[in-house]
PDB file of N, CA and C in Angstrom:
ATOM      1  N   UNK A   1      10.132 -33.714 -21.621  1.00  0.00           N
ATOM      2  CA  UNK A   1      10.152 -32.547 -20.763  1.00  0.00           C
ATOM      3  C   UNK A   1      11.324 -31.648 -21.163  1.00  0.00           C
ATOM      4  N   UNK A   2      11.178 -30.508 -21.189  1.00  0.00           N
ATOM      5  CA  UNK A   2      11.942 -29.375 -21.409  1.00  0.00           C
ATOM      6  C   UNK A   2      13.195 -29.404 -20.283  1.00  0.00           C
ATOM      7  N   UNK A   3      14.260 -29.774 -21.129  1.00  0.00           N
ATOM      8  CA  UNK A   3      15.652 -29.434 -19.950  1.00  0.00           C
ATOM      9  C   UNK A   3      16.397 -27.862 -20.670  1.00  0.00           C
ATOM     10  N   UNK A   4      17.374 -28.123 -20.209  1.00  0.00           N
ATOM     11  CA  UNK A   4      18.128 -26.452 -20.185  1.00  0.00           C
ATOM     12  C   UNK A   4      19.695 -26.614 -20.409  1.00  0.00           C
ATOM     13  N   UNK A   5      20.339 -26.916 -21.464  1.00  0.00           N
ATOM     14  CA  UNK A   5      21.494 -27.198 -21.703  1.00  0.00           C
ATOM     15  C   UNK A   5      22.258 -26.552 -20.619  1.00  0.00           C
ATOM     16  N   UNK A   6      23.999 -26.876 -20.116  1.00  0.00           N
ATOM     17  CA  UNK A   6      24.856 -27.043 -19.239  1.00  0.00           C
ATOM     18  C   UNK A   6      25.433 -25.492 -20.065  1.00  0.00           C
ATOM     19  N   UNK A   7      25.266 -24.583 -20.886  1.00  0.00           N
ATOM     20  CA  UNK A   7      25.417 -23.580 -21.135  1.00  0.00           C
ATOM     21  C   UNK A   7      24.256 -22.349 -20.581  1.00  0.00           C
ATOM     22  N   UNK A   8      23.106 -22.635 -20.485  1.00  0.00           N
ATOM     23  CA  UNK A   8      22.565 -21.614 -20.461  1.00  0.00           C
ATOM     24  C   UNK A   8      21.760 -21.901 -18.881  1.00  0.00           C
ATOM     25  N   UNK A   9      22.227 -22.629 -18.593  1.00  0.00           N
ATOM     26  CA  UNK A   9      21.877 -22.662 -16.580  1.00  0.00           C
ATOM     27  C   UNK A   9      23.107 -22.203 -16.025  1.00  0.00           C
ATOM     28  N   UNK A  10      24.270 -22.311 -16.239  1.00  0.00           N
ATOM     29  CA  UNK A  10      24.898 -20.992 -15.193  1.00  0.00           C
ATOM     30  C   UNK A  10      24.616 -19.620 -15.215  1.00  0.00           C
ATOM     31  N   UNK A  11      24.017 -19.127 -16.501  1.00  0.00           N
ATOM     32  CA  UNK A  11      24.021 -17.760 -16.143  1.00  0.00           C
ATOM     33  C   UNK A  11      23.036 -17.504 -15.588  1.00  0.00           C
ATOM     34  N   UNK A  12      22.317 -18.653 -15.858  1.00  0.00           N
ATOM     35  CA  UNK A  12      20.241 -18.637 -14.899  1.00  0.00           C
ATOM     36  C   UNK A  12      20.707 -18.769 -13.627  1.00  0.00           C
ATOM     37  N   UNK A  13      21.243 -19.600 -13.029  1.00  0.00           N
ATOM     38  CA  UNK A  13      21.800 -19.600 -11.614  1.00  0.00           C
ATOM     39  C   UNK A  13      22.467 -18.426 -11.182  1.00  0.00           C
ATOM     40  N   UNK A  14      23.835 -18.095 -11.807  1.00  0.00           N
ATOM     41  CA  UNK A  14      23.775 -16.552 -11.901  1.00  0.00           C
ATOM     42  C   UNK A  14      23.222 -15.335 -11.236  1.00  0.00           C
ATOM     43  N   UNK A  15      22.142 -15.211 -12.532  1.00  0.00           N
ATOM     44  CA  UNK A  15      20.590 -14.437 -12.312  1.00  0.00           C
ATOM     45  C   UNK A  15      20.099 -14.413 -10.568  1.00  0.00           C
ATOM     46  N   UNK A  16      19.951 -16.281 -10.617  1.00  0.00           N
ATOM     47  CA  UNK A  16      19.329 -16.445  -9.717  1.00  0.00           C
ATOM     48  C   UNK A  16      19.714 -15.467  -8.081  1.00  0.00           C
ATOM     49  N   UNK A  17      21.057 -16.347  -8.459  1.00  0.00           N
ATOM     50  CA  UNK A  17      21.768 -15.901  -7.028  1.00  0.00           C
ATOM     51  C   UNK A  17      21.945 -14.405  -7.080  1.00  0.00           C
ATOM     52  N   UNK A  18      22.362 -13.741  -7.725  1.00  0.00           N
ATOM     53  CA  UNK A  18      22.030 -12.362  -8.015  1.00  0.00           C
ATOM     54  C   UNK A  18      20.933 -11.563  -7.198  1.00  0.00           C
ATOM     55  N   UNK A  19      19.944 -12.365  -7.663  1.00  0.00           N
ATOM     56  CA  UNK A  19      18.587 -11.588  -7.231  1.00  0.00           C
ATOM     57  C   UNK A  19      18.389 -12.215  -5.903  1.00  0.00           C
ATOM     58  N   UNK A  20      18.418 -13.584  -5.611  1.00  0.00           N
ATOM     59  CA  UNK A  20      18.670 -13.828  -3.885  1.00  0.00           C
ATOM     60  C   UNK A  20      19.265 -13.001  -3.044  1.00  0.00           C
ATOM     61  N   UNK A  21      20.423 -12.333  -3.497  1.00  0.00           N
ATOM     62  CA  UNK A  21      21.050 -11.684  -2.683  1.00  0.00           C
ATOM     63  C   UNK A  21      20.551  -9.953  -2.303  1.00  0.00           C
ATOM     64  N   UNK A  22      20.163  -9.906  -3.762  1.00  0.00           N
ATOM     65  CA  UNK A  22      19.483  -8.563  -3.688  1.00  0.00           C
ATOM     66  C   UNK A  22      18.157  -8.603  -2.878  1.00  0.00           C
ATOM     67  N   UNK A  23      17.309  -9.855  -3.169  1.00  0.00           N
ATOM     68  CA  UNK A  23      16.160  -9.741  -1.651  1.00  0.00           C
ATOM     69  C   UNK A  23      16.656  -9.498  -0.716  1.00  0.00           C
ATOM     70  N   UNK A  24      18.169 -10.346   0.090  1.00  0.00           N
ATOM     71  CA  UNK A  24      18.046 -10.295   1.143  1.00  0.00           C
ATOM     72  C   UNK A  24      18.761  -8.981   1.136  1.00  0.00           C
ATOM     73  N   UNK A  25      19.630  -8.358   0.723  1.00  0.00           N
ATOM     74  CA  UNK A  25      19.851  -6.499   1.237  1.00  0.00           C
ATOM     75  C   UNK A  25      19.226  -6.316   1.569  1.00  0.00           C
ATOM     76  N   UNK A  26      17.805  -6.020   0.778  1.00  0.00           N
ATOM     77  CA  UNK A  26      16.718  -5.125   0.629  1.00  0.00           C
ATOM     78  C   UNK A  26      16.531  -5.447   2.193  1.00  0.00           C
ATOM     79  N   UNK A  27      16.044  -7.105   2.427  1.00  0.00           N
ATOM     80  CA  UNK A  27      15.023  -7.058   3.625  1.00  0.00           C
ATOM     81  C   UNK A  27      16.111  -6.700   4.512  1.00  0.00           C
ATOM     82  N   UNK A  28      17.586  -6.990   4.796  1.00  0.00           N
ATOM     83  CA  UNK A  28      18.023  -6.790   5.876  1.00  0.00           C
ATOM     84  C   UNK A  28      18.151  -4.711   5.892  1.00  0.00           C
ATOM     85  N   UNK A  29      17.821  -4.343   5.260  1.00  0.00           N
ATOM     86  CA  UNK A  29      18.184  -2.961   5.127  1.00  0.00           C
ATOM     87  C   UNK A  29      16.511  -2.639   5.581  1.00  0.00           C
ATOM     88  N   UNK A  30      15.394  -3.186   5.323  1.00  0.00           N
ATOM     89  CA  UNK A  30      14.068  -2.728   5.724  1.00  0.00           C
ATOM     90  C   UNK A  30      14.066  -3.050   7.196  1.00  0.00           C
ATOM     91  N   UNK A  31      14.945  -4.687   7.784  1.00  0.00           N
ATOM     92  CA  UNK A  31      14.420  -4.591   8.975  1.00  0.00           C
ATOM     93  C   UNK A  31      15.192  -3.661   9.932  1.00  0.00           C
ATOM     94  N   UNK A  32      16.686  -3.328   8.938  1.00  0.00           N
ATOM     95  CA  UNK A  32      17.435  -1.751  10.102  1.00  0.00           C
ATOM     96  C   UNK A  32      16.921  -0.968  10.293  1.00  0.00           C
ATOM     97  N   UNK A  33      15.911  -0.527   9.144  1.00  0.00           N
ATOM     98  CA  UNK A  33      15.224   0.982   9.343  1.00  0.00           C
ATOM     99  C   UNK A  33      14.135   0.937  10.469  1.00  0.00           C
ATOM    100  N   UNK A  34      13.609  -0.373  10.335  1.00  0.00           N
ATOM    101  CA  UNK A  34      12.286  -0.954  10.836  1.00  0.00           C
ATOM    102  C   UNK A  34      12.565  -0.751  12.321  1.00  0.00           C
ATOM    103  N   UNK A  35      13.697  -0.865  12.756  1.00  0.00           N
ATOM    104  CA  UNK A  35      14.519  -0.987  14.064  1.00  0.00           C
ATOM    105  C   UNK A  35      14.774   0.502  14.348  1.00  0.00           C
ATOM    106  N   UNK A  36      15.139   1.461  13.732  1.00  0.00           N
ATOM    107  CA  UNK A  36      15.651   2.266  13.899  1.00  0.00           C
ATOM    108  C   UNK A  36      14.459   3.142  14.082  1.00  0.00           C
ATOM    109  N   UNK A  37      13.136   2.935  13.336  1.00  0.00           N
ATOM    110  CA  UNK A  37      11.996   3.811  13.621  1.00  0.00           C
ATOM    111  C   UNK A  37      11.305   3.281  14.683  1.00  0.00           C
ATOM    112  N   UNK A  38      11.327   1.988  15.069  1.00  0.00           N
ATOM    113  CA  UNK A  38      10.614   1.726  16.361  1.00  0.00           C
ATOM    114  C   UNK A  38      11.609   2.287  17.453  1.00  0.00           C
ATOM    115  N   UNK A  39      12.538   2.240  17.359  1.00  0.00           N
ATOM    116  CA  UNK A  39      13.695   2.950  18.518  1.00  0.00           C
ATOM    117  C   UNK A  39      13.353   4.629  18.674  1.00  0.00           C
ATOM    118  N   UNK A  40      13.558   5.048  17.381  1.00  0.00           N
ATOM    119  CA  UNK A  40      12.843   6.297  17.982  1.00  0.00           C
ATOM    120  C   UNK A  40      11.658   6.845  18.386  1.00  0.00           C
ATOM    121  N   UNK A  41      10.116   5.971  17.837  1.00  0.00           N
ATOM    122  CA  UNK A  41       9.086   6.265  18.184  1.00  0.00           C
ATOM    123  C   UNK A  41       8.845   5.897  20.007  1.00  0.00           C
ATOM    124  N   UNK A  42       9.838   4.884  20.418  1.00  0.00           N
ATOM    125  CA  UNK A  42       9.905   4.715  22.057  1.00  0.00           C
ATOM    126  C   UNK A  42      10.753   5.537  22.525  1.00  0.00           C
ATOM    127  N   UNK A  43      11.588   6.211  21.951  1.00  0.00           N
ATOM    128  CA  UNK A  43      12.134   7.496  22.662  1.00  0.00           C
ATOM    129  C   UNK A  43      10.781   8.403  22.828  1.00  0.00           C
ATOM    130  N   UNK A  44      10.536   8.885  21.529  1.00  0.00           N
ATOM    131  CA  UNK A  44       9.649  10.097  21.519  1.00  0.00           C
ATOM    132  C   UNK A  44       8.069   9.631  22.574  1.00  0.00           C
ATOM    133  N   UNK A  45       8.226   8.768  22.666  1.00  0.00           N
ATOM    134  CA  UNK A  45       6.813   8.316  23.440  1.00  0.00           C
ATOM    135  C   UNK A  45       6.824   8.175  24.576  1.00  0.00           C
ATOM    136  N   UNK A  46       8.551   7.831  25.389  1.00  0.00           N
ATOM    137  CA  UNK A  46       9.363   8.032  26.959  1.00  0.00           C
ATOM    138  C   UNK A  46       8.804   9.228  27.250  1.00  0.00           C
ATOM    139  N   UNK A  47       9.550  10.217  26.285  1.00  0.00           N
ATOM    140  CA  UNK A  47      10.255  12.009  26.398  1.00  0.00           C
ATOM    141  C   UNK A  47       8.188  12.058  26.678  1.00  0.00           C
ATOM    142  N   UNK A  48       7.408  12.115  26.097  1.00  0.00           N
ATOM    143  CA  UNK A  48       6.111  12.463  26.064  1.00  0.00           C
ATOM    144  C   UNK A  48       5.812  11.983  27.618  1.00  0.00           C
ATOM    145  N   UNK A  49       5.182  11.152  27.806  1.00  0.00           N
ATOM    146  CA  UNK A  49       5.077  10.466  29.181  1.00  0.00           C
ATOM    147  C   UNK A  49       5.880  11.060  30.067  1.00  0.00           C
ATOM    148  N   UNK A  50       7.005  11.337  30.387  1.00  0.00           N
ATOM    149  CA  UNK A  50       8.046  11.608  31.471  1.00  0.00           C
ATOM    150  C   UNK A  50       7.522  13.325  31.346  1.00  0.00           C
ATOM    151  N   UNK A  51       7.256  14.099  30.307  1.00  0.00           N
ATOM    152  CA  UNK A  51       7.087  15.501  30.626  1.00  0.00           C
ATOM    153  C   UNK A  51       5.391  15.531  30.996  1.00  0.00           C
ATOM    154  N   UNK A  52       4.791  14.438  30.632  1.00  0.00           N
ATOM    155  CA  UNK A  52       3.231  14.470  31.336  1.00  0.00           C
ATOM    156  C   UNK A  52       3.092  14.406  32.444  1.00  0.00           C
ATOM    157  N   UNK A  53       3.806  13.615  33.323  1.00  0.00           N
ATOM    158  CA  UNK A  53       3.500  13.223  34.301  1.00  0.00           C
ATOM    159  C   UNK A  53       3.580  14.112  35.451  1.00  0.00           C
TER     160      UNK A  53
END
């Protein structure tokens, strides 16, 4: 079976962790926005309702 010499797996781990971290920005930065547009679509949908009524 194919191993991976003790030289060329840290920088794969590296890599790895690298790009782990960059998923999670991403998602924690999609679920702020995600938050931030449901926050305003229940404002704008209050303000609507409250001037209907």
């Amino acid at each position: 079976m194919y191993q991976l010499g003790r030289a060329q797996t840290a920088p794969l781990l590296a890599a790895t962790g690298a790009m782990a971290t960059g998923y999670y920005a991403v998602g924690a930065w999609t679920l702020l926005v995600a938050g931030l547009a449901a926050l305003t679509t229940g404002r704008v949908l209050a303000r609507r309702w409250a001037g209907h009524s």
